[in-house]
Every structure is written in structure tokens, then in C-alpha cells.
Protein backbone atom coordinates (compact mmCIF):
# COMPACT_ATOMS: atom_id res chain seq x y z
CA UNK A 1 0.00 0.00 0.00
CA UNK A 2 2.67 2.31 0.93
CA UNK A 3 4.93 1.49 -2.29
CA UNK A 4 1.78 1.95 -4.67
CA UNK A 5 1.22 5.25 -3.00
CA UNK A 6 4.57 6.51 -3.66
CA UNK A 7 4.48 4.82 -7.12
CA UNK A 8 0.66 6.69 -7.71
CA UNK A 9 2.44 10.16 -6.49
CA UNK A 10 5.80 10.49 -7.71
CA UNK A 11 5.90 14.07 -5.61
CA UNK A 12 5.36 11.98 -2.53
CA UNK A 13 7.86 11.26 -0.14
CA UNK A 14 7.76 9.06 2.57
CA UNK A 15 8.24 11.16 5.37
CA UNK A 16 5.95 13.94 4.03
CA UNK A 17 3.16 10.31 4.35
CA UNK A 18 0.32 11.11 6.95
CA UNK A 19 -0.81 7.81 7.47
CA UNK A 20 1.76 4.88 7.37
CA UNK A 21 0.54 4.59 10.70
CA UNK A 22 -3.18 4.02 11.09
CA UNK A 23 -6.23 2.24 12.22
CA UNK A 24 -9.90 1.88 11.33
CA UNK A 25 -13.08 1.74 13.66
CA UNK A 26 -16.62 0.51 12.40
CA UNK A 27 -19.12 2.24 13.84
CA UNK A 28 -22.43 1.67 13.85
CA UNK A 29 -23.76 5.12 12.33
CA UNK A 30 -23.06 8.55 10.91
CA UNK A 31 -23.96 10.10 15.15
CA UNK A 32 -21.71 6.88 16.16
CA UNK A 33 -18.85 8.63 13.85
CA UNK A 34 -19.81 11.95 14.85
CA UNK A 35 -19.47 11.44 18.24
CA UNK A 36 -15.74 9.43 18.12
CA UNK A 37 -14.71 12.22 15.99
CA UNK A 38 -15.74 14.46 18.82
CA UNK A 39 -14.03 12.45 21.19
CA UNK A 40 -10.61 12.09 19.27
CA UNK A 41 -10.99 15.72 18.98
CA UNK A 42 -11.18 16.61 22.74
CA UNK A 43 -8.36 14.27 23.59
CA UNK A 44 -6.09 14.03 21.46
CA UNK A 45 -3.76 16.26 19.25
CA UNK A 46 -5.65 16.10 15.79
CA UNK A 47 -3.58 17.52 12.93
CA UNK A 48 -5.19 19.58 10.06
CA UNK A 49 -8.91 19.13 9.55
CA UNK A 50 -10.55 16.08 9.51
CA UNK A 51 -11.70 14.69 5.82
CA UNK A 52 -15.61 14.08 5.80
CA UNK A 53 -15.60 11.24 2.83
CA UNK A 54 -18.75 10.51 3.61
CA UNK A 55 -20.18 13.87 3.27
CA UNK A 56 -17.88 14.65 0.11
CA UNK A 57 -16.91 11.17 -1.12
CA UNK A 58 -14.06 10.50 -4.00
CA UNK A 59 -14.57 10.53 -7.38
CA UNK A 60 -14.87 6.71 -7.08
CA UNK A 61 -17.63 6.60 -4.19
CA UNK A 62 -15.07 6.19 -1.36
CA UNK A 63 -17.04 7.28 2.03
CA UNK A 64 -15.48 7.29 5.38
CA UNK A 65 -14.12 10.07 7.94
CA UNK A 66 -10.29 10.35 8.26
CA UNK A 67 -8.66 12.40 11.00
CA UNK A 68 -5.20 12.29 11.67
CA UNK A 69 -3.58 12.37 15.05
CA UNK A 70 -0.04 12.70 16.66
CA UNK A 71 0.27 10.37 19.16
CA UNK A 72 3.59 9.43 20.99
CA UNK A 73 5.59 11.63 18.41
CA UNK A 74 4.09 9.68 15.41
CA UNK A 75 1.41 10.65 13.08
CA UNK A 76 -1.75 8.26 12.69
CA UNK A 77 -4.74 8.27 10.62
CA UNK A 78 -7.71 7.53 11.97
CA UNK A 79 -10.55 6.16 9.66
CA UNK A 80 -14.20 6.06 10.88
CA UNK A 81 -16.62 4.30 8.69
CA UNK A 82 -20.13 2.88 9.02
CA UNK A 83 -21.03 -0.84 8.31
CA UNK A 84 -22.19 0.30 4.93
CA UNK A 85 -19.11 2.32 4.39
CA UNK A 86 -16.98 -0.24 5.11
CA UNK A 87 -18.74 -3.45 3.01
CA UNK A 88 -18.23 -0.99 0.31
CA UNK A 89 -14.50 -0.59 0.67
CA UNK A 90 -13.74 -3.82 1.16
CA UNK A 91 -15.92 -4.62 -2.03
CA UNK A 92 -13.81 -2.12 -3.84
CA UNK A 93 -10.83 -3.83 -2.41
CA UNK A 94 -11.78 -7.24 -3.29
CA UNK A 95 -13.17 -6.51 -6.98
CA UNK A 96 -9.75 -4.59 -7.10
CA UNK A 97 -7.60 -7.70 -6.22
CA UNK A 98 -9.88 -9.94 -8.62
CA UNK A 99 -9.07 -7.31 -11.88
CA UNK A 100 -5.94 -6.73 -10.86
CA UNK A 101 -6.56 -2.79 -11.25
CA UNK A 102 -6.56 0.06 -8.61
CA UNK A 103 -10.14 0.23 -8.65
CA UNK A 104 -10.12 2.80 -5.58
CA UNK A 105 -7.63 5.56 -7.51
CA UNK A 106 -9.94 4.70 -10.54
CA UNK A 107 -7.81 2.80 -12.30
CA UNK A 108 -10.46 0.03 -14.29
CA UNK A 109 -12.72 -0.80 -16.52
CA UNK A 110 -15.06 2.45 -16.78
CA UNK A 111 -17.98 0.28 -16.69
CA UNK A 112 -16.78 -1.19 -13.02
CA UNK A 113 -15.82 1.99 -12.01
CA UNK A 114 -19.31 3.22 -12.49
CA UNK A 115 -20.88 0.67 -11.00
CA UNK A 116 -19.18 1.26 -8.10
CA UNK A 117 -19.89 5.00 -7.87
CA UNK A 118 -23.52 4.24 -8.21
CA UNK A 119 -23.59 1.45 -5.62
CA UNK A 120 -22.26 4.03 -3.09
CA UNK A 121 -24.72 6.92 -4.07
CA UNK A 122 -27.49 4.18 -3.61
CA UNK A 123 -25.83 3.00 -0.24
CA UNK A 124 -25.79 6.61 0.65
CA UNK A 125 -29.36 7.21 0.34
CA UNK A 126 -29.90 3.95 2.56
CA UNK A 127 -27.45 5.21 5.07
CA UNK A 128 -29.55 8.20 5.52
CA UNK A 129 -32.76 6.65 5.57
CA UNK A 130 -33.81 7.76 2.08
CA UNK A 131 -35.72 6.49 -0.72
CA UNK A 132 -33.98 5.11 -3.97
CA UNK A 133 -33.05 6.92 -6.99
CA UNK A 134 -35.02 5.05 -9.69
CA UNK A 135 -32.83 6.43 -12.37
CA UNK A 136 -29.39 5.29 -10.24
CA UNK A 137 -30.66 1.78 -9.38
CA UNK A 138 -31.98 1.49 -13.25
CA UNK A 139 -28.20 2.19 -14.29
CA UNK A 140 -26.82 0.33 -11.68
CA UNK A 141 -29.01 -3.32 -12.51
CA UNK A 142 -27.92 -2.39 -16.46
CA UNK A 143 -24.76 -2.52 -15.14
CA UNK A 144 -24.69 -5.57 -13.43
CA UNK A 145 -24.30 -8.24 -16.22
CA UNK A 146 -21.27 -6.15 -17.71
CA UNK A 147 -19.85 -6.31 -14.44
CA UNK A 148 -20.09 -10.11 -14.00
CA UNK A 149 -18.61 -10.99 -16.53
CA UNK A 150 -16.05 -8.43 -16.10
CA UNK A 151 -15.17 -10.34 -12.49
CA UNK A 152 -15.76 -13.82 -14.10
CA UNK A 153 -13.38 -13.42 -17.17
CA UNK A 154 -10.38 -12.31 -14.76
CA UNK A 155 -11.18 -15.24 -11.76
């Protein structure tokens, strides 16, 4: 992860990285996040401002909140995610591995990378309690087969 970081930004060095050290807490729901953010926040020496994925996800769909901390002289990066947030990461992750492609820096087929981006709108509008887009989940069930065999041609 760290190597295909450096290799994705050639401007990057490795000490200018802000999260080589890092962990990752599920949490049940967007107050659940809201309130560990607020927590970290009180407690512990956050550096810059937090990233609110899920309020202004990546191009991709990516959803999560990232703060990062100093903590015993090293930096860490926090991520915060709910359940949703996270089954859609690691599906990103996982469809990524199967294709061989950085699926997450949008590196892909365009068809898989859209299918993505409109499985995390539609998860979006579950995670907030909201109806369906009609014209999303149309695209996103036309998009399906394409996708299958996409992930069946490279198993």
C-alpha cells in the first residue's frame, strides 16, 4: 500500500506520508462517527482538519471520515466508517484484487468503475434513511451483467 502510494504520487515522499501509521473503527452510524470524531478531537492532538468522505466522497464513491492524530511523536490516521461504508470498501478492495486494477484511484474498466460510484450513491441514500433513486438503481441493474462478466473473465 505504501509502495503503490509513492508509485501513484511520484511528488510523494515518505516522510511527508500522513498515514503509514493508522487504524480503522466501524461504527455503527453517521452520530456513532460523529461522536468518536468528537471524542478524538477533545483528547487528542488532531492535525489539520478532519476529511468528511462521507459527506464529500471521491470521485470513485469512497465514504469514510479520516482524521489524523499525533500520538507518541508519530502521526496516525484515523478512519471512521459505518457498516455500509466499510462493506463498500472492502468490495472495492476485493473486486480490485480480482481485476488486478486500482479500482479505488480509478484505475479500471469504466464500466466497473461506475458501477461502483452508483452502488455508493445508492448505499448513501440507505445510510440516511432515504428512498432510492429510480434512475441510479436502473443504471446500476444495467450494469450488473457487464460487471459479471467483467469479475468472471479475470477469476
Amino acid at each position: 500500500m505504501i509502495v503503490d502510494k509513492l508509485a501513484r504520487l511520484p511528488g510523494m515522499r515518505l516522510s511527508q506520508m500522513q498515514d503509514i501509521g493508522g487504524c480503522r473503527a466501524i461504527l455503527p452510524d453517521r452520530q456513532a462517527v460523529a461522536a468518536v470524531l468528537a471524542r478524538i478531537e477533545r483528547n487528542w492532538e488532531v492535525r489539520g482538519q478532519p476529511r468528511n468522505y462521507s459527506a464529500n466522497p471521491t470521485p470513485q464513491g469512497y465514504r469514510a471520515m479520516h482524521v489524523i492524530v499525533a500520538r507518541d511523536g508519530r502521526l496516525v490516521e484515523i478512519q471512521l466508517r459505518t457498516p455500509r461504508e466499510h462493506s463498500w470498501a472492502v468490495a472495492v478492495e476485493r473486486f480490485s484484487h480480482q481485476l488486478g486494477q486500482d479500482l479505488k484511484s480509478g484505475v479500471g474498466p469504466p464500466a466497473m468503475l461506475r458501477y461502483l460510484r452508483l452502488l455508493s450513491e445508492l448505499t448513501e441514500l440507505r445510510e440516511r434513511g432515504a428512498p432510492a433513486d429510480q434512475h441510479l438503481a436502473g443504471e446500476f441493474e444495467r450494469l450488473a451483467p457487464q460487471v459479471a462478466k467483467l469479475l468472471k473473465r479475470d477469476n
